[in-house]
C-alpha atoms as a PDB file:
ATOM      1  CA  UNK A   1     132.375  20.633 -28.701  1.00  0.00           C
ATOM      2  CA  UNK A   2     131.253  20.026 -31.841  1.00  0.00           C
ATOM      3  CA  UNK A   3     129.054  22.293 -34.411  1.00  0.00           C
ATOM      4  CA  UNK A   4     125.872  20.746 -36.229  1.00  0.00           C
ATOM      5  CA  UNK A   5     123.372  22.171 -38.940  1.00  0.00           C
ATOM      6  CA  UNK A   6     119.956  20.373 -38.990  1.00  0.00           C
ATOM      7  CA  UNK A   7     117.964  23.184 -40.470  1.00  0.00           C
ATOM      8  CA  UNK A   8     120.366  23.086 -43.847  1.00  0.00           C
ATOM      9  CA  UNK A   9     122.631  25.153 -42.665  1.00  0.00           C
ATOM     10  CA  UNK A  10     120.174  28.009 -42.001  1.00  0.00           C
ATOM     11  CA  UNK A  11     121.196  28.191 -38.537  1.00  0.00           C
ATOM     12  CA  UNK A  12     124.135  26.911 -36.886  1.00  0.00           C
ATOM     13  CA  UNK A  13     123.846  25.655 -33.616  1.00  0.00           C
ATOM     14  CA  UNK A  14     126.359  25.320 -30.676  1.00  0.00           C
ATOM     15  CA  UNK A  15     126.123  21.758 -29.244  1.00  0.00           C
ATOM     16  CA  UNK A  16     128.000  20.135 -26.007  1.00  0.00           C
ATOM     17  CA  UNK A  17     128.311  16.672 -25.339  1.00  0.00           C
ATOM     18  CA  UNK A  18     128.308  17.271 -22.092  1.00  0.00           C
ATOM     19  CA  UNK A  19     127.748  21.253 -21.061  1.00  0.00           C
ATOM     20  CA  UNK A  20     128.521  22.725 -18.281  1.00  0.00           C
ATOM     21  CA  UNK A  21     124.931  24.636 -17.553  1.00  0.00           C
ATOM     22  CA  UNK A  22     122.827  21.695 -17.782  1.00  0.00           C
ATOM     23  CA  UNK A  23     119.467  22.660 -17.067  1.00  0.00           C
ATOM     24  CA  UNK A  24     118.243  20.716 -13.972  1.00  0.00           C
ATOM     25  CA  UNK A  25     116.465  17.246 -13.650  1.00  0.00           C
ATOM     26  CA  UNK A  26     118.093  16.816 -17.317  1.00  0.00           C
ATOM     27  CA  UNK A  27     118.230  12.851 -17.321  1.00  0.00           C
ATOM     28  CA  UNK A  28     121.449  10.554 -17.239  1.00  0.00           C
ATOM     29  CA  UNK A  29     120.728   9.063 -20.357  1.00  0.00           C
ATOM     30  CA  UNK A  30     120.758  12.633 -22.108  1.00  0.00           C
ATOM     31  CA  UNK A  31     123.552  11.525 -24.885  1.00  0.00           C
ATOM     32  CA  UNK A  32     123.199  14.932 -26.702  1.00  0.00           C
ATOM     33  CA  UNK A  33     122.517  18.669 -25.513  1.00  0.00           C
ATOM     34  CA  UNK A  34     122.369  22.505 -27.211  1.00  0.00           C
ATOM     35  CA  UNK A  35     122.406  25.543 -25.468  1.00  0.00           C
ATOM     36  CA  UNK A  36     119.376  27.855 -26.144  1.00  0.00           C
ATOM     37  CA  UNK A  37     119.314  31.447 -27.687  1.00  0.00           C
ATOM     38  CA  UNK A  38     117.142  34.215 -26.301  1.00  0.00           C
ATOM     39  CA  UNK A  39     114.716  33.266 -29.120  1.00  0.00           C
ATOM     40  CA  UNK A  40     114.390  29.756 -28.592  1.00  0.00           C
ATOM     41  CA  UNK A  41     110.904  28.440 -26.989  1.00  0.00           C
ATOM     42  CA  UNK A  42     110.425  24.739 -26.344  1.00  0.00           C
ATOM     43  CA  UNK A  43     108.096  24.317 -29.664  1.00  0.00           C
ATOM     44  CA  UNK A  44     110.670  25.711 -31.727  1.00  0.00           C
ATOM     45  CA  UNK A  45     113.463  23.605 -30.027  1.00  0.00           C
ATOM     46  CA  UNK A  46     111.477  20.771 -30.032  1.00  0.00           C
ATOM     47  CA  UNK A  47     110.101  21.056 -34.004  1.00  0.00           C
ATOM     48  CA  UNK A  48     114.300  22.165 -34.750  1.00  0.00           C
ATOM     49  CA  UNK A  49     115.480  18.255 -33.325  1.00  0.00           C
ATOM     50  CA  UNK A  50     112.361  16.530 -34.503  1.00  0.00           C
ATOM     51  CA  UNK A  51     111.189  15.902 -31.392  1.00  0.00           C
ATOM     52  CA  UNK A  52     107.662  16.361 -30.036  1.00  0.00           C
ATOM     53  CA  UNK A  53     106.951  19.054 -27.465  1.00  0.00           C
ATOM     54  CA  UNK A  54     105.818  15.819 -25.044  1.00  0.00           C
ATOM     55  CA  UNK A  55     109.359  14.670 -25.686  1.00  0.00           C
ATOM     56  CA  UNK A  56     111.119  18.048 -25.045  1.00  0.00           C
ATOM     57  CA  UNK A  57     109.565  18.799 -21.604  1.00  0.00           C
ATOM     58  CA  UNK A  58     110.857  14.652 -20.641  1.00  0.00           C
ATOM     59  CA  UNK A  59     113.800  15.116 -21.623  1.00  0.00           C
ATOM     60  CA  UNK A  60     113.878  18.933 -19.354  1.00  0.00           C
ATOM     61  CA  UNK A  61     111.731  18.623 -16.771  1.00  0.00           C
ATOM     62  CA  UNK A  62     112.723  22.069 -15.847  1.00  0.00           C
ATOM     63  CA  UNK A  63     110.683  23.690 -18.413  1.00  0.00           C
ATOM     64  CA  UNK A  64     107.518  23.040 -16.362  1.00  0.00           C
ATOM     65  CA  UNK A  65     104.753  20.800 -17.045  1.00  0.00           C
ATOM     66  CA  UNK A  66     103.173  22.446 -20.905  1.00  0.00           C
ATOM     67  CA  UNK A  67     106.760  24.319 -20.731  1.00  0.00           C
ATOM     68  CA  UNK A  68     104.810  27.063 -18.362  1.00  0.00           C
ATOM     69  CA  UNK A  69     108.501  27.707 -16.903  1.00  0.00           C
ATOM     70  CA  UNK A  70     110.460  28.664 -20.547  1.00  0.00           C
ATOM     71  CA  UNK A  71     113.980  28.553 -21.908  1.00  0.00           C
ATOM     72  CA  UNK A  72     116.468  30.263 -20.022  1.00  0.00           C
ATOM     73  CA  UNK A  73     119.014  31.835 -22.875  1.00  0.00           C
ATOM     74  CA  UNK A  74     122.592  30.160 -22.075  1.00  0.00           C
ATOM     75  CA  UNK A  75     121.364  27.025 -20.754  1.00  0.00           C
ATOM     76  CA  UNK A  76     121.749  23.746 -22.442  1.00  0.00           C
ATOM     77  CA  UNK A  77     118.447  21.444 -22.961  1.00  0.00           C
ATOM     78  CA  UNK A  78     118.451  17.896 -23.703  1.00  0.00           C
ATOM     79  CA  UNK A  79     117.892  16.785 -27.409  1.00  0.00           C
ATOM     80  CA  UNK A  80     118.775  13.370 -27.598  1.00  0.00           C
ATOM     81  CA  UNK A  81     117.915  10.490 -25.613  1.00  0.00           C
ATOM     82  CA  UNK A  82     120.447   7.507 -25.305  1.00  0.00           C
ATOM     83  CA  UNK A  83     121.877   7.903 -28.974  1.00  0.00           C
ATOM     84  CA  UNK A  84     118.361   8.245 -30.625  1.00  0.00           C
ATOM     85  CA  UNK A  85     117.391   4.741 -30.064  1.00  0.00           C
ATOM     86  CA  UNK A  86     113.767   4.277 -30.148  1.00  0.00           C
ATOM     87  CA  UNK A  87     112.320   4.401 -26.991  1.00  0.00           C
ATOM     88  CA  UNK A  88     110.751   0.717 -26.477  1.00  0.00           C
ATOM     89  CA  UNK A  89     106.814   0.996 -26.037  1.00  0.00           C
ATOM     90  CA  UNK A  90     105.370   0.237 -22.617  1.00  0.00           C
ATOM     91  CA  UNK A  91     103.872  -3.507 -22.242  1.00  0.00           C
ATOM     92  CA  UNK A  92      99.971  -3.343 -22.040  1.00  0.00           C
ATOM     93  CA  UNK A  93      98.988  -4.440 -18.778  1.00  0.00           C
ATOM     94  CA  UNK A  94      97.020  -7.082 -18.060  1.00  0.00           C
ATOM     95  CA  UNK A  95      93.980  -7.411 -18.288  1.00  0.00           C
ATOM     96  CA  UNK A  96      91.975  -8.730 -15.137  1.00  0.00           C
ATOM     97  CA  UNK A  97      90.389 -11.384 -14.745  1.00  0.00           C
ATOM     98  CA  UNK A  98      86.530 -10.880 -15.062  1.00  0.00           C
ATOM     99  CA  UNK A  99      84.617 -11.372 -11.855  1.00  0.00           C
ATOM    100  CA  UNK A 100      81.368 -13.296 -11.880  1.00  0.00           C
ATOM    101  CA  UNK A 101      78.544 -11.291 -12.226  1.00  0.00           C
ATOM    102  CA  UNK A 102      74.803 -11.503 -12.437  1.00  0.00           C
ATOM    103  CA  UNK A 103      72.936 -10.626 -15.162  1.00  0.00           C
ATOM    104  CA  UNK A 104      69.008 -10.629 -16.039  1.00  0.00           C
ATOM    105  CA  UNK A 105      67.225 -11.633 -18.952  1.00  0.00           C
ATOM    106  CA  UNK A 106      63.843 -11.774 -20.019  1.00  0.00           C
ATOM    107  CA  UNK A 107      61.152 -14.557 -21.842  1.00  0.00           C
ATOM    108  CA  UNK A 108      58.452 -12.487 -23.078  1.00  0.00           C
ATOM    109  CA  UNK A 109      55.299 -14.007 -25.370  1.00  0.00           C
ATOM    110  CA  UNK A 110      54.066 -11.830 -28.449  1.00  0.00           C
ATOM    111  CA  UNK A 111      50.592 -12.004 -29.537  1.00  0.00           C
ATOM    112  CA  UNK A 112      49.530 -10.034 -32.408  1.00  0.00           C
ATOM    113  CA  UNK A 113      45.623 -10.151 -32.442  1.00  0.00           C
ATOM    114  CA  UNK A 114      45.307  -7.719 -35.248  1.00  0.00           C
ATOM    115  CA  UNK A 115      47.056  -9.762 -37.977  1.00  0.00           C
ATOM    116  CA  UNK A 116      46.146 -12.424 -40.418  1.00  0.00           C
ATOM    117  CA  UNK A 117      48.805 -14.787 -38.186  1.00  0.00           C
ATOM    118  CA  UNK A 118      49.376 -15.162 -34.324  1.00  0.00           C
ATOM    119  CA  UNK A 119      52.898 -14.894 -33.498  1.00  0.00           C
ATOM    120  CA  UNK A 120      54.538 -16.342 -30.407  1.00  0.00           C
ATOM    121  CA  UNK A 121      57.948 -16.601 -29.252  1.00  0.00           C
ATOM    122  CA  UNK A 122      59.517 -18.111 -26.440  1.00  0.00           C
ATOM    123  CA  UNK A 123      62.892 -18.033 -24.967  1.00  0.00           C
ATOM    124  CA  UNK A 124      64.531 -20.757 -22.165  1.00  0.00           C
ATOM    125  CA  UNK A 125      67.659 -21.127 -20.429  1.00  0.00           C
ATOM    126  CA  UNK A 126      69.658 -23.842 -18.689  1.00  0.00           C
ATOM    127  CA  UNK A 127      69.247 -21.642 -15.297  1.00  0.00           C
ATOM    128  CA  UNK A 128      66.218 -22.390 -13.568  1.00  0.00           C
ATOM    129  CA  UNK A 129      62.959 -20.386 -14.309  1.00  0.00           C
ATOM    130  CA  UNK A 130      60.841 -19.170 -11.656  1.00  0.00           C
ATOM    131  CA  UNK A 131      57.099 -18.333 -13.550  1.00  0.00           C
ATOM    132  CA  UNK A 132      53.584 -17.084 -12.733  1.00  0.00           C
ATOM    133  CA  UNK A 133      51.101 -18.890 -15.360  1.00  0.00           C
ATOM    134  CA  UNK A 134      48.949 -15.510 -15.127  1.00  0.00           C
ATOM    135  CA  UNK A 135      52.263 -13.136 -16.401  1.00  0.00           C
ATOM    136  CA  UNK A 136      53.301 -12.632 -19.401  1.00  0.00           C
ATOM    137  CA  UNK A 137      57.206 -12.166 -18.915  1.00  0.00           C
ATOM    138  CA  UNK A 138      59.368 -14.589 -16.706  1.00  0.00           C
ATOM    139  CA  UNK A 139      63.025 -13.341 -14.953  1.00  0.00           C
ATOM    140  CA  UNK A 140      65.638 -15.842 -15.765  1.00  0.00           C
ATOM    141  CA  UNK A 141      68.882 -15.064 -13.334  1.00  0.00           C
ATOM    142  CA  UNK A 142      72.319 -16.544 -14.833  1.00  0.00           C
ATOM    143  CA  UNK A 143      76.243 -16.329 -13.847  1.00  0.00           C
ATOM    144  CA  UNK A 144      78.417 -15.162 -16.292  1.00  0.00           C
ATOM    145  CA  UNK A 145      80.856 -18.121 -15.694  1.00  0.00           C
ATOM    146  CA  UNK A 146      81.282 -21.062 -18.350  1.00  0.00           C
ATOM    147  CA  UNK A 147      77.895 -22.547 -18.538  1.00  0.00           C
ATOM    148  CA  UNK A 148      75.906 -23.461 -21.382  1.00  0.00           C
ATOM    149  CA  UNK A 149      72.890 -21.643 -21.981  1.00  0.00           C
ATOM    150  CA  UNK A 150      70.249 -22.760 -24.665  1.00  0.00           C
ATOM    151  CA  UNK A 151      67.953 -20.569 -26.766  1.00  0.00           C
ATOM    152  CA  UNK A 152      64.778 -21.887 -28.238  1.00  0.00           C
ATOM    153  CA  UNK A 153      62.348 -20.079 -29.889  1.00  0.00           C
ATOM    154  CA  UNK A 154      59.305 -21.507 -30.919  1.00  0.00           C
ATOM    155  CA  UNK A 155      56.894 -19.371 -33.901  1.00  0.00           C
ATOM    156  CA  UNK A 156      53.269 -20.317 -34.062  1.00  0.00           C
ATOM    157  CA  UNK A 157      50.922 -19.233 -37.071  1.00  0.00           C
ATOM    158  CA  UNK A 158      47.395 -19.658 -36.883  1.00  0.00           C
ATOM    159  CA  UNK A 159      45.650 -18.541 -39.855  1.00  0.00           C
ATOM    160  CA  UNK A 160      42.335 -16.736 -40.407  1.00  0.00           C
ATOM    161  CA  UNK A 161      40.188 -16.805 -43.565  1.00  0.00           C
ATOM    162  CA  UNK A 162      39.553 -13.075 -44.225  1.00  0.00           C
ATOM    163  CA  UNK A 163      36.266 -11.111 -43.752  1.00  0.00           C
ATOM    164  CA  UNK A 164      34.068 -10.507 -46.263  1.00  0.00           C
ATOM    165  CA  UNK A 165      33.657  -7.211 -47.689  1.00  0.00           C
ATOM    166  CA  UNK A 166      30.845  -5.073 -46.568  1.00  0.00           C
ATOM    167  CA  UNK A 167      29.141  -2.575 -49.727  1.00  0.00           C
ATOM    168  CA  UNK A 168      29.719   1.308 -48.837  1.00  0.00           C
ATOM    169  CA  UNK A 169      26.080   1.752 -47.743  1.00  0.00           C
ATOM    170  CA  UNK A 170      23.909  -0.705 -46.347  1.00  0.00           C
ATOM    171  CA  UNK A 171      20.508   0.235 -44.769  1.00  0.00           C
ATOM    172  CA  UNK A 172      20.238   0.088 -41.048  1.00  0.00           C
ATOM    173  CA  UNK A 173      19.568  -3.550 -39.300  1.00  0.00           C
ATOM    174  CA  UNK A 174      21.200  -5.616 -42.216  1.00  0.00           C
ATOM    175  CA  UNK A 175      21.358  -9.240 -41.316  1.00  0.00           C
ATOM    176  CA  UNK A 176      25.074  -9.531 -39.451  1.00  0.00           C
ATOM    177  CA  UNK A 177      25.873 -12.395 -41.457  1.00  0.00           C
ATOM    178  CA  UNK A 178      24.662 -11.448 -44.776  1.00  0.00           C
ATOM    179  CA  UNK A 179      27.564 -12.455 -47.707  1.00  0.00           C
ATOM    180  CA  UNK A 180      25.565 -11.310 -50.637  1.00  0.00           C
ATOM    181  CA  UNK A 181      24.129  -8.209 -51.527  1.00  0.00           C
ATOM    182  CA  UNK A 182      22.765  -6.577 -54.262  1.00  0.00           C
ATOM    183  CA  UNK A 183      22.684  -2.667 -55.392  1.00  0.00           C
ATOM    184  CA  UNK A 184      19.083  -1.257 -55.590  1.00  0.00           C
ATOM    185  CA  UNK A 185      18.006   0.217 -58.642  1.00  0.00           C
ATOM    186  CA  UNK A 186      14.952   2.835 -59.715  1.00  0.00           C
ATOM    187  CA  UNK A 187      11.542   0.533 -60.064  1.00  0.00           C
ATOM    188  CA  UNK A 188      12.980  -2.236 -57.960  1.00  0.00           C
ATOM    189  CA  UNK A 189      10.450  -3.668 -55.524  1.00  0.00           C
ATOM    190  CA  UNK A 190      11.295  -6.201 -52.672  1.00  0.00           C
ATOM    191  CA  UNK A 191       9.324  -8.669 -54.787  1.00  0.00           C
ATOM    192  CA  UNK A 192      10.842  -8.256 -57.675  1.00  0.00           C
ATOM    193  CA  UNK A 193      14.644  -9.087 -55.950  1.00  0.00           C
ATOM    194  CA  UNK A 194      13.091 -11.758 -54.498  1.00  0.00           C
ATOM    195  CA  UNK A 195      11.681 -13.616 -58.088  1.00  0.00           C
ATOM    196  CA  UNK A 196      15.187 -12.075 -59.628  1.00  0.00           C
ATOM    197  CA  UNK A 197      17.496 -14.536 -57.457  1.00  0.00           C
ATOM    198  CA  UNK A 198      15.021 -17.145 -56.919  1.00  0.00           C
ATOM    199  CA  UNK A 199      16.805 -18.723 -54.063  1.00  0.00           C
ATOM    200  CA  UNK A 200      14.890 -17.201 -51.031  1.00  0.00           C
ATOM    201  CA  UNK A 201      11.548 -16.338 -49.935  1.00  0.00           C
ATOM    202  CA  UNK A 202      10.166 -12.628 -49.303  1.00  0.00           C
ATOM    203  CA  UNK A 203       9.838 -13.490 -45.575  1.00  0.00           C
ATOM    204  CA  UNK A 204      13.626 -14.023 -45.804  1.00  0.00           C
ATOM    205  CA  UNK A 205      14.583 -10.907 -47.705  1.00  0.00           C
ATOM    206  CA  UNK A 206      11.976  -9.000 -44.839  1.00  0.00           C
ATOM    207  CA  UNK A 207      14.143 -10.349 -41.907  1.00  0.00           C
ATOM    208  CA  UNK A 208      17.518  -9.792 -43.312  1.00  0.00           C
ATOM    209  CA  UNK A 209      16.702  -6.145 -44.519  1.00  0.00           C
ATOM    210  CA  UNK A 210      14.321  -4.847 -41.594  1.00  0.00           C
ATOM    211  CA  UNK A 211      14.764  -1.249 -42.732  1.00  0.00           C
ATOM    212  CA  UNK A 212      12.443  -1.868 -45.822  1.00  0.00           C
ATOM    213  CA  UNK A 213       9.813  -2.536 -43.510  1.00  0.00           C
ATOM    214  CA  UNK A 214       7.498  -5.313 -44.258  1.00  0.00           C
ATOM    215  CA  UNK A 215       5.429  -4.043 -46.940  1.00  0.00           C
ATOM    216  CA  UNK A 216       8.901  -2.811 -48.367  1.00  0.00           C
ATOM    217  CA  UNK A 217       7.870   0.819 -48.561  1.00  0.00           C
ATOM    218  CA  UNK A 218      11.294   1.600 -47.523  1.00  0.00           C
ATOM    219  CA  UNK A 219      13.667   0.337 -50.345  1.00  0.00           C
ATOM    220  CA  UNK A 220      15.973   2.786 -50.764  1.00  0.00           C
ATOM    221  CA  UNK A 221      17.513   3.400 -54.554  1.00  0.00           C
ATOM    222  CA  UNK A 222      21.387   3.277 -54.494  1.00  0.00           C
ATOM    223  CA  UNK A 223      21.461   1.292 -51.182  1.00  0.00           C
ATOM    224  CA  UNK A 224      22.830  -1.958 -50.702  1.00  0.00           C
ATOM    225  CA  UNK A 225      20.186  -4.835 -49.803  1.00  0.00           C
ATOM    226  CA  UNK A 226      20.802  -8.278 -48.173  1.00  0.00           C
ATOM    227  CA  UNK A 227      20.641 -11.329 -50.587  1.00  0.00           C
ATOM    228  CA  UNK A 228      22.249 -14.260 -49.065  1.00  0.00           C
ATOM    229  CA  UNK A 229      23.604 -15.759 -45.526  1.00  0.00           C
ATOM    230  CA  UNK A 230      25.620 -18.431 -44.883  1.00  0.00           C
ATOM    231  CA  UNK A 231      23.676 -21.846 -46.656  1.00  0.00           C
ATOM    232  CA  UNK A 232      21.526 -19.880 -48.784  1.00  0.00           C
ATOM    233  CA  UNK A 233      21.424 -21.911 -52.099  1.00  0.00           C
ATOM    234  CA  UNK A 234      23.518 -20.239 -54.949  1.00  0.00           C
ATOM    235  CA  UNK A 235      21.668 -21.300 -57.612  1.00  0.00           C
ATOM    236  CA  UNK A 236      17.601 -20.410 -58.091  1.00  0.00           C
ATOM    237  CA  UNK A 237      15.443 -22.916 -58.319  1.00  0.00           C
ATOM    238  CA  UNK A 238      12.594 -22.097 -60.808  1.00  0.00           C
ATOM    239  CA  UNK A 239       9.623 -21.563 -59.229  1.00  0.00           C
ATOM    240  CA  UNK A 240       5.914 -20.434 -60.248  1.00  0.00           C
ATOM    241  CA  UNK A 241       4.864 -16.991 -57.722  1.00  0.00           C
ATOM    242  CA  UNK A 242       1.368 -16.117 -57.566  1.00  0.00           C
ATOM    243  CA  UNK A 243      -0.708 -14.681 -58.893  1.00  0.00           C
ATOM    244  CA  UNK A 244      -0.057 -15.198 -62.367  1.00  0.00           C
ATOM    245  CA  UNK A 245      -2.608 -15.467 -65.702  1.00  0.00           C
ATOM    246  CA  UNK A 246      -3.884 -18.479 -67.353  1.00  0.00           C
ATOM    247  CA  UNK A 247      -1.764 -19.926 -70.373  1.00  0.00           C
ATOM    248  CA  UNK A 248       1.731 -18.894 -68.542  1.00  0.00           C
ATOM    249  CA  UNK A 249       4.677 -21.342 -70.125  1.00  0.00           C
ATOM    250  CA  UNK A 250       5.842 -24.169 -67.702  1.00  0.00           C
ATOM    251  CA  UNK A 251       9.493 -23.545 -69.060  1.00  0.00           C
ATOM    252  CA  UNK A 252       9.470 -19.876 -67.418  1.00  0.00           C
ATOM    253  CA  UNK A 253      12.088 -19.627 -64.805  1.00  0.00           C
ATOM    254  CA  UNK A 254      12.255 -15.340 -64.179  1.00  0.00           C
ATOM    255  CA  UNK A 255       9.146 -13.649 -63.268  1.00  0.00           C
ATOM    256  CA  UNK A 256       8.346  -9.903 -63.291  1.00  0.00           C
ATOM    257  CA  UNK A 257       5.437  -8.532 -61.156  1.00  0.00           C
ATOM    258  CA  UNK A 258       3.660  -5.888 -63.313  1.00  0.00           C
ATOM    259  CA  UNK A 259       3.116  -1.996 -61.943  1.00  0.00           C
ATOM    260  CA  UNK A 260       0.927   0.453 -63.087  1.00  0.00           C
ATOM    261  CA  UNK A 261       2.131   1.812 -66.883  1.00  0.00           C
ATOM    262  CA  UNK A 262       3.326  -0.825 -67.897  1.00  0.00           C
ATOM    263  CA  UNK A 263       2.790  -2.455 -71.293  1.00  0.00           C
ATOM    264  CA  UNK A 264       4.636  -5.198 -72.738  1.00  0.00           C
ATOM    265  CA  UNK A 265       6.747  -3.102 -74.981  1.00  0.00           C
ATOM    266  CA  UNK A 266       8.408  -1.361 -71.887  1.00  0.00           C
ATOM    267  CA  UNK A 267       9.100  -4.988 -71.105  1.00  0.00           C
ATOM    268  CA  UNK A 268      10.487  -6.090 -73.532  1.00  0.00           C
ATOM    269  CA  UNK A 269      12.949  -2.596 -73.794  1.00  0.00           C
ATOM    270  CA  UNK A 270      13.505  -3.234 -69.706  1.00  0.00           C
ATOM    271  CA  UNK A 271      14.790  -6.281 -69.971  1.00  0.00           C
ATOM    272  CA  UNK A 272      16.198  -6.454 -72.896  1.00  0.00           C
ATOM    273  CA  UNK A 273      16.734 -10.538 -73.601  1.00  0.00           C
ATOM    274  CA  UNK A 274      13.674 -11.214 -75.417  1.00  0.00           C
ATOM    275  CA  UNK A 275      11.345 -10.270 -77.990  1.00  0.00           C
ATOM    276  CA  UNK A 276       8.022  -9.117 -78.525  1.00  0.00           C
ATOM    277  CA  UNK A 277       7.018 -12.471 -80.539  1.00  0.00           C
ATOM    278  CA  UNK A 278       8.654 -14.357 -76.751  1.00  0.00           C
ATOM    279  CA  UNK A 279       7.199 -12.429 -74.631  1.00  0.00           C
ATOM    280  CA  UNK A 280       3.435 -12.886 -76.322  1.00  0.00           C
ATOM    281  CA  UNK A 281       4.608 -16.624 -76.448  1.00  0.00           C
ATOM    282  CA  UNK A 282       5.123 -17.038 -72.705  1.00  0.00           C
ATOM    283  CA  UNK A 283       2.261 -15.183 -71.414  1.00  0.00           C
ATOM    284  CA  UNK A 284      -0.706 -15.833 -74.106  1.00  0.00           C
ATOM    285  CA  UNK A 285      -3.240 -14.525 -71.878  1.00  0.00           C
ATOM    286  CA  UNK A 286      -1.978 -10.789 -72.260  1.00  0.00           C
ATOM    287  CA  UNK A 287      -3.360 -11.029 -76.119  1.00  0.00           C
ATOM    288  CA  UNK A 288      -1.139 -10.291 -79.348  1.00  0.00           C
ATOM    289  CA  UNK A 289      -1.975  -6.249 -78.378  1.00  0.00           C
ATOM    290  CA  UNK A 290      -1.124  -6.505 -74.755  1.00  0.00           C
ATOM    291  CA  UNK A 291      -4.595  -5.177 -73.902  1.00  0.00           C
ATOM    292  CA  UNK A 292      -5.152  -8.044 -71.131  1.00  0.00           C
ATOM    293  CA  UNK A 293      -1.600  -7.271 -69.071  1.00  0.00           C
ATOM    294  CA  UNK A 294      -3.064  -7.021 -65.224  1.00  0.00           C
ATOM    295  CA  UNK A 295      -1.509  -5.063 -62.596  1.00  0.00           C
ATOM    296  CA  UNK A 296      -0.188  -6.521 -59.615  1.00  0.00           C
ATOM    297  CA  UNK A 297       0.216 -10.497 -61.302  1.00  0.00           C
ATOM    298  CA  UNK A 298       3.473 -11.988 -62.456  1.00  0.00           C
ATOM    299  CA  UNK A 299       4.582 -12.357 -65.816  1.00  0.00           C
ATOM    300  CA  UNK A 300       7.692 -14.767 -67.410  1.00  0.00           C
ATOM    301  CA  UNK A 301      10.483 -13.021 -68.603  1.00  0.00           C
ATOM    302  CA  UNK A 302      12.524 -15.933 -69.128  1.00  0.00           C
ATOM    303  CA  UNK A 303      12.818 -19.353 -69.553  1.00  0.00           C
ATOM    304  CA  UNK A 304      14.331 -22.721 -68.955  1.00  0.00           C
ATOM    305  CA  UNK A 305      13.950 -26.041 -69.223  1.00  0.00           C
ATOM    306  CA  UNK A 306      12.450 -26.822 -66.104  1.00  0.00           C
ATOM    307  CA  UNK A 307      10.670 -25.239 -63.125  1.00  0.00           C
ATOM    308  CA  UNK A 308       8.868 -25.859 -60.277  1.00  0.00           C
ATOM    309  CA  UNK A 309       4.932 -24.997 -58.791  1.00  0.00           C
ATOM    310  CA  UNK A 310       4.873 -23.417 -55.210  1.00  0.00           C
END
């Protein structure tokens, strides 16, 4: 016998070697026992000899599996386990050998039509590849064992010049192809465009803007009105329209066709590049009181160095 106090001497404990009230199944190897009180529980007996409850119920089986069965009062429980020694940990078992097994992968091709750039990508294998030309995605069927397999992906970029911009509104029938355009303002005729660019003919601006009709009653203000296609010259060439009045400058390379009301003054306030004195200069025949400016003929508004006769 032999008395111990591992609570600090709160509580003394009776302790046996080797009691004679055993509970049963305790194990051989049981170095160290206590007989339990009326009180005890296995948690408490367990948390008293620093064991864990797992521990307790191995080392007294009798308790019951989650110590369902109790402490009996007056019987002695196992507490120690071959001197304390550490109880060696178990040796992780092997782990089998994997078994060859089949696995699938997949080549797949991405096209993205909706982007500046075409992507593609492509992936092979050393197994052999069974593929429709018409389908899009190809099985490849490999063994997990110690093969090589290769991986080769291939990127493609085609580029594409972007679109040109369309204005916000456009009258119906613009030409398809049109990559200029110009924003219609009050007292613009189709004429006048026309001798503004200089660099196509009214029969052009006609077919690329069919809305205006061909008399170009339809010209809407604030719309936006064909001016140039693909290998329509940038720059105007200066050109004479008709019909125009005796006298007009051969230097003149911008042409205004003249409307009812208007005098040479609102003109020269229109346009706003010249002066009165120029304007007089360039067309002579209008008179130095503008009393000979005719409706419906072209007058210069601006000149150059050259220009040439239709």
């Amino acid at each position: 016998m032999r008395t111990t106090f591992p609570l600090g001497g709160a509580l003394a404990v009776l302790v046996a070697a080797h009691p004679a009230r055993a509970a049963p199944g305790v194990p051989a190897a049981c170095t160290f026992t206590i007989v339990a009180t009326a009180s005890d529980t296995c948690a408490s007996l367990a948390a008293t000899w620093l064991l864990s409850v797992d521990q307790f119920v191995a080392y007294n089986p009798s308790v019951g599996v989650h110590c369902q069965a109790g402490i009996v009062a007056g019987q002695a429980y196992c507490v120690e386990h071959d001197y304390g020694a550490d109880e060696p940990e178990p040796e992780p078992e092997p782990e089998p050998e994997p078994e060859p097994t089949t696995t699938t992968g997949t080549q797949t091709t991405f096209t993205a039509t909706t982007l500046p750039a075409t992507l593609s990508s492509s992936t092979t294998t050393s197994a052999p590849i069974s593929a429709s030309t018409t389908d899009n995605t190809t099985t490849t069927t490999k063994s997990t064992t110690r093969s090589t397999t290769t991986i080769t992906t291939t990127i493609a970029i085609t580029a594409t010049a972007p679109e040109t911009p369309s204005p916000t509104y456009v009258q119906a029938g613009i030409a398809p192809n049109c990559n200029a355009f110009y924003h219609v303002v009050r007292d613009d005729t189709c004429a006048k465009i026309v001798a503004a660019y200089g660099t196509f003919s009214l029969a052009d601006f006609y077919s690329w803007n069919p809305a205006v009709g061909t008399d170009c009653t339809n010209l809407q203000t604030d719309s936006y009105v064909c001016v140039g296609i693909p290998g329509t010259p940038t720059t105007p060439t200066p050109v004479l329209p008709s019909p125009t009045q005796p006298g007009l400058t051969d230097k003149c390379a911008q042409f205004y066709l003249v409307v009812k009301d208007d005098t040479c003054a609102k003109l020269v306030e229109k346009f706003g590049t010249f002066s009165l004195a120029d304007f007089y200069a360039w067309n002579p025949a209008v008179g130095t009181d503008c009393t000979n400016l005719w409706t419906d003929t072209y007058v210069c508004v601006g000149v150059t160095k050259t220009r040439r006769r239709l």
